[in-house]
N, C-alpha and C. Protein backbone atom coordinates (compact mmCIF):
# COMPACT_ATOMS: atom_id res chain seq x y z
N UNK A 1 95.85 80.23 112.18
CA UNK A 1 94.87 80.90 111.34
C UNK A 1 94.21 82.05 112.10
N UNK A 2 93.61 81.74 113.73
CA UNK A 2 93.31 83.20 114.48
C UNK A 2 93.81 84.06 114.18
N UNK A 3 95.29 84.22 114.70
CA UNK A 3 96.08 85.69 114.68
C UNK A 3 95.89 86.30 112.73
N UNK A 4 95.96 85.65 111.92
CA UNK A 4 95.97 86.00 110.57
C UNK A 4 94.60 86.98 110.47
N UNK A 5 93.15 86.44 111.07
CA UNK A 5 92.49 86.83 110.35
C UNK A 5 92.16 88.23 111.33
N UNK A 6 92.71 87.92 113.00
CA UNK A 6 92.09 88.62 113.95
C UNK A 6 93.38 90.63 113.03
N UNK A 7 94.03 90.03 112.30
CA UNK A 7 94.83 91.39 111.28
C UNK A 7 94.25 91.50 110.48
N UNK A 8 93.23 90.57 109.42
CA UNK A 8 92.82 90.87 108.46
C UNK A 8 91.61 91.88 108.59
N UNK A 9 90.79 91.46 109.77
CA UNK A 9 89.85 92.43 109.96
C UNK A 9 90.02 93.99 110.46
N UNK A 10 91.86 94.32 111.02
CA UNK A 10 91.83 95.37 110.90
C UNK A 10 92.65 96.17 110.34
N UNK A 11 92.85 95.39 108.78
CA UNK A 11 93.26 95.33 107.78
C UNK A 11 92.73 96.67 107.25
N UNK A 12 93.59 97.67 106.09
CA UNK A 12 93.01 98.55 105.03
C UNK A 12 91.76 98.15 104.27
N UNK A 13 92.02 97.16 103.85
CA UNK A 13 90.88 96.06 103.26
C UNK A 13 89.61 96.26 103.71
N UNK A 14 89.27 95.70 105.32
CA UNK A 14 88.64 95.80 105.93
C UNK A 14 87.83 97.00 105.95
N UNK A 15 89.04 97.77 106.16
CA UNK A 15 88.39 99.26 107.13
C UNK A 15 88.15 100.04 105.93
N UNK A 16 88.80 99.90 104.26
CA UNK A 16 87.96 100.42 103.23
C UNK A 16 86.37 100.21 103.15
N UNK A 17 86.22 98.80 103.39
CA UNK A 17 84.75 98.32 102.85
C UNK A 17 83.93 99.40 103.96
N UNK A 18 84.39 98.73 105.38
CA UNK A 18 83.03 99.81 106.18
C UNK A 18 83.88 100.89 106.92
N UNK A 19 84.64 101.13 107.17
CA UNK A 19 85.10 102.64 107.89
C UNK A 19 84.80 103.36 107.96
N UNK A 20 84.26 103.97 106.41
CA UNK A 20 84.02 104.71 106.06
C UNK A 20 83.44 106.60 106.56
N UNK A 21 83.50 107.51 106.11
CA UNK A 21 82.81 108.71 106.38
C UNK A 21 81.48 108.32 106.53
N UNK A 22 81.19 107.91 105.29
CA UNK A 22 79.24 107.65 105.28
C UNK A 22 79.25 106.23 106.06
N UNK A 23 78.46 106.53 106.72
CA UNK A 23 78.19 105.30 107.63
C UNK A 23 77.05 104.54 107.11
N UNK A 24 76.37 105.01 106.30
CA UNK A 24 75.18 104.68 105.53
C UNK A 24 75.46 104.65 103.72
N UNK A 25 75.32 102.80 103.36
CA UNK A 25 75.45 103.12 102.37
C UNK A 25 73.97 102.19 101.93
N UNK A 26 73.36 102.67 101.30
CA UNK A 26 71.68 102.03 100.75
C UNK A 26 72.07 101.73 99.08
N UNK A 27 73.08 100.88 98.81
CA UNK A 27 73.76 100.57 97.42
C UNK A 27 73.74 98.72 97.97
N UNK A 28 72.48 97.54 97.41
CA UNK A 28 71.99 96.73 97.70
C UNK A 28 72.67 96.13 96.85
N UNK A 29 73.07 94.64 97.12
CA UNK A 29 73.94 93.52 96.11
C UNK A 29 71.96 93.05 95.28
N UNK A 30 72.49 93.23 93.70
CA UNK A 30 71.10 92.87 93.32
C UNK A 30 71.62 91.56 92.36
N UNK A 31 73.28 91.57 91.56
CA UNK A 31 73.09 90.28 90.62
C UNK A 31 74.43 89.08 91.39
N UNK A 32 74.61 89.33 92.28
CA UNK A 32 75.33 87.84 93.24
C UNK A 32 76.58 88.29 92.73
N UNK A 33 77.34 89.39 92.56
CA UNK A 33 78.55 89.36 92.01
C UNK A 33 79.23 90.39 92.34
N UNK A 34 80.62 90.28 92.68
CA UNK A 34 81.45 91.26 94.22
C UNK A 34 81.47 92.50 93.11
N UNK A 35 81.36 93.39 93.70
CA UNK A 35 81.84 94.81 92.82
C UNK A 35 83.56 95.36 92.82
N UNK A 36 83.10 95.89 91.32
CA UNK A 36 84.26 96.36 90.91
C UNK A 36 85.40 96.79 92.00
N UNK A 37 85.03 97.55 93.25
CA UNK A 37 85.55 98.35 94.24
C UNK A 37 86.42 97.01 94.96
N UNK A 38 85.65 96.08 95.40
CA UNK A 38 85.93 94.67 96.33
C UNK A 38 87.27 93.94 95.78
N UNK A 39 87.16 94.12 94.43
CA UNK A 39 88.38 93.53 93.38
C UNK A 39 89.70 94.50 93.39
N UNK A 40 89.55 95.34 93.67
CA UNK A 40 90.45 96.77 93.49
C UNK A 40 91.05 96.67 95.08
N UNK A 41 90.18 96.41 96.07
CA UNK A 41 90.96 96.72 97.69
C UNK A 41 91.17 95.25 97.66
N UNK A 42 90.81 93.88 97.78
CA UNK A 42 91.52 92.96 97.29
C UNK A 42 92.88 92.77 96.44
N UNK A 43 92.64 93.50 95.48
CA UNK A 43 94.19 93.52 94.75
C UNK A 43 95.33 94.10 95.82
N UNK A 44 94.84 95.36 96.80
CA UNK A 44 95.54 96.04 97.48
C UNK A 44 96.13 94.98 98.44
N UNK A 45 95.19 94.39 99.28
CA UNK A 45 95.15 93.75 100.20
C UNK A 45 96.12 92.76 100.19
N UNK A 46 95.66 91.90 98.83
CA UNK A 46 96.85 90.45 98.41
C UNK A 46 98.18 90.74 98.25
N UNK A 47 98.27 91.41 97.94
CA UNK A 47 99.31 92.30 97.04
C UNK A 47 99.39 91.48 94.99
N UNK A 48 100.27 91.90 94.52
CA UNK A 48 100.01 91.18 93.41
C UNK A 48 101.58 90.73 93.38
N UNK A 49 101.65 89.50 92.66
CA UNK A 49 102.74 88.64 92.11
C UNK A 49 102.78 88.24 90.63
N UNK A 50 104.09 88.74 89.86
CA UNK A 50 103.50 88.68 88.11
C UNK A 50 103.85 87.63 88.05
N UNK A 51 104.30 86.53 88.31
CA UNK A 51 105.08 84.94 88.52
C UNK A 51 104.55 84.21 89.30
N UNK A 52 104.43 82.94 89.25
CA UNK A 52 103.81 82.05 90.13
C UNK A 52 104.71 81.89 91.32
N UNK A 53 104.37 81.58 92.19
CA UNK A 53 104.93 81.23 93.60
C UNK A 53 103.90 79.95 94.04
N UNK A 54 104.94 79.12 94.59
CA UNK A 54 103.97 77.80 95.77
C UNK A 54 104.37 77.92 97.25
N UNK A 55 103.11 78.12 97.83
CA UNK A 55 103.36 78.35 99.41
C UNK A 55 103.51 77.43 100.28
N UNK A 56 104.40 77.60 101.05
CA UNK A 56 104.39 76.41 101.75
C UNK A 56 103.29 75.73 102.42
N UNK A 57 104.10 73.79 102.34
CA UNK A 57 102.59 73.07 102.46
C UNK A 57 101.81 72.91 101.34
N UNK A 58 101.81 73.64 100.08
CA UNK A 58 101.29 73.17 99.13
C UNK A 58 102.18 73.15 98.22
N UNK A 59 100.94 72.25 96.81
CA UNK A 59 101.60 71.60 95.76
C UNK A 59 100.55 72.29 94.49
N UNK A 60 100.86 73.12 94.62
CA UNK A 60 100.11 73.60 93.43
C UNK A 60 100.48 75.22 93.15
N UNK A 61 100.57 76.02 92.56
CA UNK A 61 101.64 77.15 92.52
C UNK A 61 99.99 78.22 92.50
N UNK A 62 100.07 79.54 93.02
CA UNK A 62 99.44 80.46 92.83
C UNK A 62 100.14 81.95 92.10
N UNK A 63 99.38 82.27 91.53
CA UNK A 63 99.93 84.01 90.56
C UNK A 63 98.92 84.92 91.11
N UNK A 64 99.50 86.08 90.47
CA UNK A 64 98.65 87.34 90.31
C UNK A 64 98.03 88.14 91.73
N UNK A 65 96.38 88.21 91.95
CA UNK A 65 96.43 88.36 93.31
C UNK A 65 95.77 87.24 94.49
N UNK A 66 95.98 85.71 93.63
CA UNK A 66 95.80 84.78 94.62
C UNK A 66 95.10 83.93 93.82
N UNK A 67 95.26 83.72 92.85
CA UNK A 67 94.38 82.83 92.11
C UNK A 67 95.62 81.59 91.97
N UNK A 68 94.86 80.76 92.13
CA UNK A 68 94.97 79.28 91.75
C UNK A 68 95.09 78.78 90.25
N UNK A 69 93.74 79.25 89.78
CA UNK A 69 93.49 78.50 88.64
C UNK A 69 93.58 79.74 87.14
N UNK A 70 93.52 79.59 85.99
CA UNK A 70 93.22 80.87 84.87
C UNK A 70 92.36 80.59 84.20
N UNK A 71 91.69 81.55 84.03
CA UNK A 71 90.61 81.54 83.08
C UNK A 71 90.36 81.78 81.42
N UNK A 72 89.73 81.45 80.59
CA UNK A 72 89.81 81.63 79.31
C UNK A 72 89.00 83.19 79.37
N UNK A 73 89.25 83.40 77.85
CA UNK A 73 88.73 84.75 78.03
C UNK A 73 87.71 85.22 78.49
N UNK A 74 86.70 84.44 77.89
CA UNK A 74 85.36 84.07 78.26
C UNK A 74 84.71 83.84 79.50
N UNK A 75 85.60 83.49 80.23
CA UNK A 75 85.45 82.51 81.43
C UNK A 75 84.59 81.21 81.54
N UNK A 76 84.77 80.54 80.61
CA UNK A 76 83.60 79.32 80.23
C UNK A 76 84.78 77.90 80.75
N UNK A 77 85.92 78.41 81.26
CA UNK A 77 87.26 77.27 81.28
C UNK A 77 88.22 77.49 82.35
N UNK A 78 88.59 76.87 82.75
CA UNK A 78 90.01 77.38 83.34
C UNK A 78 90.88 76.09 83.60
N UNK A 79 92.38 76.65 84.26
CA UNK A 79 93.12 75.48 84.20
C UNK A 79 94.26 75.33 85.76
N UNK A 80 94.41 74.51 86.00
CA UNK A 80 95.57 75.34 87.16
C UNK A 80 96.95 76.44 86.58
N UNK A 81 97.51 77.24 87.73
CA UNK A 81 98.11 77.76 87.39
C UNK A 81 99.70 76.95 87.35
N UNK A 82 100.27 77.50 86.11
CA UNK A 82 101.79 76.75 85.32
C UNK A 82 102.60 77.33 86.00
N UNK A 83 104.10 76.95 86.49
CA UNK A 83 105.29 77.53 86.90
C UNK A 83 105.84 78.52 85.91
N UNK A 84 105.05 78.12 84.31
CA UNK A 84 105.63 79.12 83.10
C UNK A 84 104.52 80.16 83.14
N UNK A 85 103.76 80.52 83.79
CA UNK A 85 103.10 81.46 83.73
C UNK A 85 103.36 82.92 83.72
N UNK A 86 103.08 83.92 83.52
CA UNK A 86 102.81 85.42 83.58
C UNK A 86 101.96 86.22 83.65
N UNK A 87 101.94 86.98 84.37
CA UNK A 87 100.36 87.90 84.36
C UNK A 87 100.72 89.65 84.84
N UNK A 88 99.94 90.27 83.89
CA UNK A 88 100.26 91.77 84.30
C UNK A 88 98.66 91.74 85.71
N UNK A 89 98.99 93.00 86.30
CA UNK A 89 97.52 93.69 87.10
C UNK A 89 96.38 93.30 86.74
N UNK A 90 96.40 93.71 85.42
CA UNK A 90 95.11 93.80 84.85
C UNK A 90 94.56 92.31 84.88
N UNK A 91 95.04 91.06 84.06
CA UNK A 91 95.32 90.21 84.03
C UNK A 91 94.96 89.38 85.42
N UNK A 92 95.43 89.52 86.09
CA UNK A 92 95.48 89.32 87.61
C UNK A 92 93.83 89.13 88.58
N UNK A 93 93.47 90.86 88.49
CA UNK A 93 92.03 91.04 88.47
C UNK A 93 91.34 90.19 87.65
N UNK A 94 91.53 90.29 86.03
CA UNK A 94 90.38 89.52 85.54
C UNK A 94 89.98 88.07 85.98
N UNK A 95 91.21 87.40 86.05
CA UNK A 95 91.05 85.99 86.45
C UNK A 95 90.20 86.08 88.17
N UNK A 96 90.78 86.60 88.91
CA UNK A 96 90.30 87.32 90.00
C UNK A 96 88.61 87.05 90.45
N UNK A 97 88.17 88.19 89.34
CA UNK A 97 86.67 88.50 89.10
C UNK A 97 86.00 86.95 88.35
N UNK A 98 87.13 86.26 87.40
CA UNK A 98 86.53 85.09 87.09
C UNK A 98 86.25 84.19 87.91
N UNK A 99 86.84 83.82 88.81
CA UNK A 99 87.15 83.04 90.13
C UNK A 99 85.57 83.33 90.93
N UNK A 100 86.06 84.38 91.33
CA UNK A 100 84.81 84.68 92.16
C UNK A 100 83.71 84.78 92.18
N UNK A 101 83.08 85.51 90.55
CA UNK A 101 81.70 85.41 90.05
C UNK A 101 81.19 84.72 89.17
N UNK A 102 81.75 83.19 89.00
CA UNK A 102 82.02 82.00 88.57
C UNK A 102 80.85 81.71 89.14
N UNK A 103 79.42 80.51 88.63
CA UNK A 103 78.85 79.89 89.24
C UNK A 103 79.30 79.03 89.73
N UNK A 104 80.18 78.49 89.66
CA UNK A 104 80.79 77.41 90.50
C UNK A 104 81.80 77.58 91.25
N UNK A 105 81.71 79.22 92.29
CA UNK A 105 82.89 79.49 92.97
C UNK A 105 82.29 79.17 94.29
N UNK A 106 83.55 79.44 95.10
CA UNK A 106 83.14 79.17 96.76
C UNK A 106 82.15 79.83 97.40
N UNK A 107 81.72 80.98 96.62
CA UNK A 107 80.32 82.12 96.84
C UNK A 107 79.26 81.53 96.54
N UNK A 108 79.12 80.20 95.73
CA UNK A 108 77.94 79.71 95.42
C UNK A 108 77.44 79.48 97.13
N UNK A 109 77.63 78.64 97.72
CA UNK A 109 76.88 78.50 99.09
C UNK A 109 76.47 79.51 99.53
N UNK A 110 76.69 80.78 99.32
CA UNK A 110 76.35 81.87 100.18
C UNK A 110 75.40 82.33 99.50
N UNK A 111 75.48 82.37 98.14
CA UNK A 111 74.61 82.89 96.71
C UNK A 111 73.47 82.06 97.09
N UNK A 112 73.09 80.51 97.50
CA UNK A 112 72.20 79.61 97.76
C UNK A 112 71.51 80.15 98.64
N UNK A 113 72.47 80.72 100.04
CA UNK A 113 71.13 80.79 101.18
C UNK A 113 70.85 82.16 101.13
N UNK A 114 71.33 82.74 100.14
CA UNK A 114 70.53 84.55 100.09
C UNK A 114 69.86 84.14 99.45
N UNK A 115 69.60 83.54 98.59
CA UNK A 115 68.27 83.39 97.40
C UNK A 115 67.57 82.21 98.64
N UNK A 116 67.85 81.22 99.26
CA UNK A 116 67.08 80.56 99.79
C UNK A 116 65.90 81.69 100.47
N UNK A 117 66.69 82.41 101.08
CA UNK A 117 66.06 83.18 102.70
C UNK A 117 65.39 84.88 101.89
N UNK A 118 65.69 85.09 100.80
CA UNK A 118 65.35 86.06 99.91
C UNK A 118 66.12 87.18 100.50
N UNK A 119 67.07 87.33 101.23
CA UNK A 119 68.04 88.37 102.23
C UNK A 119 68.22 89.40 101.47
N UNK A 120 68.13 90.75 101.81
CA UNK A 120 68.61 92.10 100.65
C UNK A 120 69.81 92.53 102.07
N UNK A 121 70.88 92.40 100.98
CA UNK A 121 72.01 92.24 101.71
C UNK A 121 73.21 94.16 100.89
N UNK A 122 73.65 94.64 101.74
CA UNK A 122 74.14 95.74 101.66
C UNK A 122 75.28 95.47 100.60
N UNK A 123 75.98 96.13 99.26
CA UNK A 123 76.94 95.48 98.32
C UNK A 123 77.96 95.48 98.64
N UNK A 124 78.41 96.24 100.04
CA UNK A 124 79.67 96.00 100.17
C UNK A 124 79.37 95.00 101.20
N UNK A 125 78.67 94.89 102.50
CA UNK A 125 78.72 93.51 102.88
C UNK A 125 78.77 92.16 102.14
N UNK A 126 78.02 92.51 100.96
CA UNK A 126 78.26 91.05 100.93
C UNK A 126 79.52 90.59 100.03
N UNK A 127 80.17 91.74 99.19
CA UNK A 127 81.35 91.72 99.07
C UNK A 127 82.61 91.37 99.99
N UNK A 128 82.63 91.65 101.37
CA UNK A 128 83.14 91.11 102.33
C UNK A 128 82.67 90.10 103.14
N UNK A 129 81.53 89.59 102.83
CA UNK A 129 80.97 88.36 103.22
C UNK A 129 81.57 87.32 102.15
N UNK A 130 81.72 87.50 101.15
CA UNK A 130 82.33 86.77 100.08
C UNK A 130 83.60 86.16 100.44
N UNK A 131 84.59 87.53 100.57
CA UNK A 131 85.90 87.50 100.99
C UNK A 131 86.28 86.75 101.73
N UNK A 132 86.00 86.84 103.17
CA UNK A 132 85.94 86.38 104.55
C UNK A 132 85.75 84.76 104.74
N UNK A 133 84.57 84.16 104.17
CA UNK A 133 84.29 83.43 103.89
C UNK A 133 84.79 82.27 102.80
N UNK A 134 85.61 82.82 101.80
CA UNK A 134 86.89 82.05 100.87
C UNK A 134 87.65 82.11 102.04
N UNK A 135 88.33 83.09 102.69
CA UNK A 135 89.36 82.91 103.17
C UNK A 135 89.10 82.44 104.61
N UNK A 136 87.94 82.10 105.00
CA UNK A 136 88.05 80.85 106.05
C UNK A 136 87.72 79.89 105.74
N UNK A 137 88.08 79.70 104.33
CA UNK A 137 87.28 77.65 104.11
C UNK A 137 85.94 78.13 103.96
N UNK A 138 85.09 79.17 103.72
CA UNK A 138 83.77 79.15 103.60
C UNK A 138 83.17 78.68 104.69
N UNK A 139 82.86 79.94 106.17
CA UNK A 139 82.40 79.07 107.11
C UNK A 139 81.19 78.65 106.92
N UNK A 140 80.36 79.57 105.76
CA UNK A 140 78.74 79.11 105.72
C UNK A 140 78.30 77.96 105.42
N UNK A 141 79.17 76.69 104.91
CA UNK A 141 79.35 75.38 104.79
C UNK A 141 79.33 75.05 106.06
N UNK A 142 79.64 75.21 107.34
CA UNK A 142 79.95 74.17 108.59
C UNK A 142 78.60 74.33 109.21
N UNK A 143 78.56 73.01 108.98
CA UNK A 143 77.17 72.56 109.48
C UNK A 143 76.84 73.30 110.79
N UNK A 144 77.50 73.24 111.89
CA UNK A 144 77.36 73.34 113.27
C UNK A 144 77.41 75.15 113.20
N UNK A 145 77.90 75.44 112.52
CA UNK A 145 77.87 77.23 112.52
C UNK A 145 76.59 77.57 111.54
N UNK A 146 75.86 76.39 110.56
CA UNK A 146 74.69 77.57 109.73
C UNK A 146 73.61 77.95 110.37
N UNK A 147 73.39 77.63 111.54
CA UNK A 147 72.00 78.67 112.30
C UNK A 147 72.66 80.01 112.61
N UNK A 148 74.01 79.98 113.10
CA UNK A 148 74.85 80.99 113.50
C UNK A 148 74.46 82.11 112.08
N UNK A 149 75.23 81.48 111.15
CA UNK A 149 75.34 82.43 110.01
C UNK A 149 74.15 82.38 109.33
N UNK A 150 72.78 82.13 109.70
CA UNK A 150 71.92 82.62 108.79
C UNK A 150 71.14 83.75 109.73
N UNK A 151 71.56 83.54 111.16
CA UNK A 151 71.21 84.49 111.99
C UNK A 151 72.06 85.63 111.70
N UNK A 152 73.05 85.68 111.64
CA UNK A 152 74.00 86.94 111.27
C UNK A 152 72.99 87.73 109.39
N UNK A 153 72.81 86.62 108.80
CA UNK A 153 72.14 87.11 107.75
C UNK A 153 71.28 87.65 107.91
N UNK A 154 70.18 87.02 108.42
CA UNK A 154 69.34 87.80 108.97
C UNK A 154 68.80 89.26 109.79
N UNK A 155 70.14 89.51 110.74
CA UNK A 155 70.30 90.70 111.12
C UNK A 155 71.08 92.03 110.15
N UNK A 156 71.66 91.46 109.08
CA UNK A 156 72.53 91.88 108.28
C UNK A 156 71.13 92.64 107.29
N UNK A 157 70.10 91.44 107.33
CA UNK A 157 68.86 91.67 106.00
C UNK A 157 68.31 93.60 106.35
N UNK A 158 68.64 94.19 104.96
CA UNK A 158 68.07 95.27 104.62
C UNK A 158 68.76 96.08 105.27
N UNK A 159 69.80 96.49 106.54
CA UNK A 159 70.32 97.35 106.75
C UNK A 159 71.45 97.90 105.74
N UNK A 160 72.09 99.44 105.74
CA UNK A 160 72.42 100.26 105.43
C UNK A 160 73.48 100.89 106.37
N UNK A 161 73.35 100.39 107.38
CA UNK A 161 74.17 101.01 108.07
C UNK A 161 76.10 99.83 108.53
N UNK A 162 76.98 100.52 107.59
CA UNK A 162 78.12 99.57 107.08
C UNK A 162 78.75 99.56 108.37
N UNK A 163 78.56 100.21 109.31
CA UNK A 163 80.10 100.35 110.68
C UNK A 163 78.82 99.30 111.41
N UNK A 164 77.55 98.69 111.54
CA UNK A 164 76.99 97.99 112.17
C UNK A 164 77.38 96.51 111.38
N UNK A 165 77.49 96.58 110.17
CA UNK A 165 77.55 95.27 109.37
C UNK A 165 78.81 94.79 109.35
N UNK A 166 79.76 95.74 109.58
CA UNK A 166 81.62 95.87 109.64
C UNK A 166 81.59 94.96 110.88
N UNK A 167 80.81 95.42 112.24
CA UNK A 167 81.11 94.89 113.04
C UNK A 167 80.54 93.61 112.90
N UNK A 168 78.91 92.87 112.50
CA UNK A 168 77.94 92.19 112.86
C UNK A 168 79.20 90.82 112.42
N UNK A 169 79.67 91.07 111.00
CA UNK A 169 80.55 90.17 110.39
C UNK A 169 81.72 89.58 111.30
N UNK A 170 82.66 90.90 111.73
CA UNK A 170 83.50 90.85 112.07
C UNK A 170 82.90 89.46 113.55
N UNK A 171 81.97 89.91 114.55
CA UNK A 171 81.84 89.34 115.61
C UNK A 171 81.71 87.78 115.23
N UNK A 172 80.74 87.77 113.94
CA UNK A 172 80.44 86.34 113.97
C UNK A 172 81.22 85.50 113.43
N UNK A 173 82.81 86.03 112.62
CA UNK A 173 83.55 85.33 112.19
C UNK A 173 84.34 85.10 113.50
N UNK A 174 84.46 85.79 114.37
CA UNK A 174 85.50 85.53 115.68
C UNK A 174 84.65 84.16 116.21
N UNK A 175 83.31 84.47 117.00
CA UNK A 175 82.85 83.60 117.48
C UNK A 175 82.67 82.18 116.88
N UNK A 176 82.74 82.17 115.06
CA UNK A 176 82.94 80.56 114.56
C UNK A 176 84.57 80.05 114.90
N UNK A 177 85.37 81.02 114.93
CA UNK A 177 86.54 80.39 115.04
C UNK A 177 87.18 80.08 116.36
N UNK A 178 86.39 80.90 117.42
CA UNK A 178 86.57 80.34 118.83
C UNK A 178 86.20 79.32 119.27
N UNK A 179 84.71 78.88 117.93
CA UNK A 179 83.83 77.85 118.43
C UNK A 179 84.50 76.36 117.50
């Protein structure tokens, strides 16, 4: 899992969210839900699959750009994903965005201790705080790492400046996984 993520962070993905020219972006996460942009370099990132595939080691098939499960239109439902399945792009994303800004997605824990700690958190950080965090098992769950990561929150709180938050993330996901 190291070597995977120690690429993911210097991933397109990555280096879209903070690389950036403007090093300063003052555009604040205000309703708990990844932006449009996060879903779009995600799609890039995953790549997309119009057919289900099961990865090895598991028993359950994934589509589109990594979803598991599908959503009703609404998003009030969903179901696992079928071997008879299909999905265009579009399709793909939506379930995507359902997944993720789902009250009952893996972002809820993180959604908990920003509202716990009242944190004004930068929108693309926490769009990649989102990310990062599905795709390590959600470290903000491990007990022994949440002083870690509410300290990272904390330093994260109210800045603007994305090549400081690119990194603040980046360091503290290395140091949970060394630890």
């Amino acid at each position: 899992m190291f070597p995977l993520f120690l690429g993911f962070f210097g991933s397109s993905f990555f280096e879209n969210l903070f690389n950036s020219a403007n090093t300063k972006d003052s555009n604040f996460m205000t309703d708990f839900k990844m932006s449009d942009e996060a879903f779009k370099m995600l799609a890039e990132y995953e790549g997309f699959r119009s057919k289900p595939y099961m990865l090895k080691g598991e028993n359950f098939y994934t589509i589109g750009i990594g979803s598991t499960r599908l959503f009703s239109s609404d998003g009030s439902s969903s179901r696992p994903v079928k071997s008879t399945d299909v999905l265009t792009k579009d399709q793909a994303i939506f379930h995507c965005k359902m997944y993720y800004n789902n009250p009952a997605s893996p972002k809820k824990n993180i959604d908990d201790i920003i509202k716990k700690y009242g944190f004004k958190l930068n929108q693309r950080f926490y769009d990649m705080l989102c990310q990062v965090s599905y795709a390590s098992n959600s470290f903000s769950r491990n007990k022994s790492f949440y002083s870690q990561f509410i300290g990272m929150l904390q330093k994260a709180n109210g800045s603007t400046d994305v090549i400081f938050l690119g990194e603040l993330l980046k360091n503290t996901w290395l140091s949970y996984v060394k630890n």
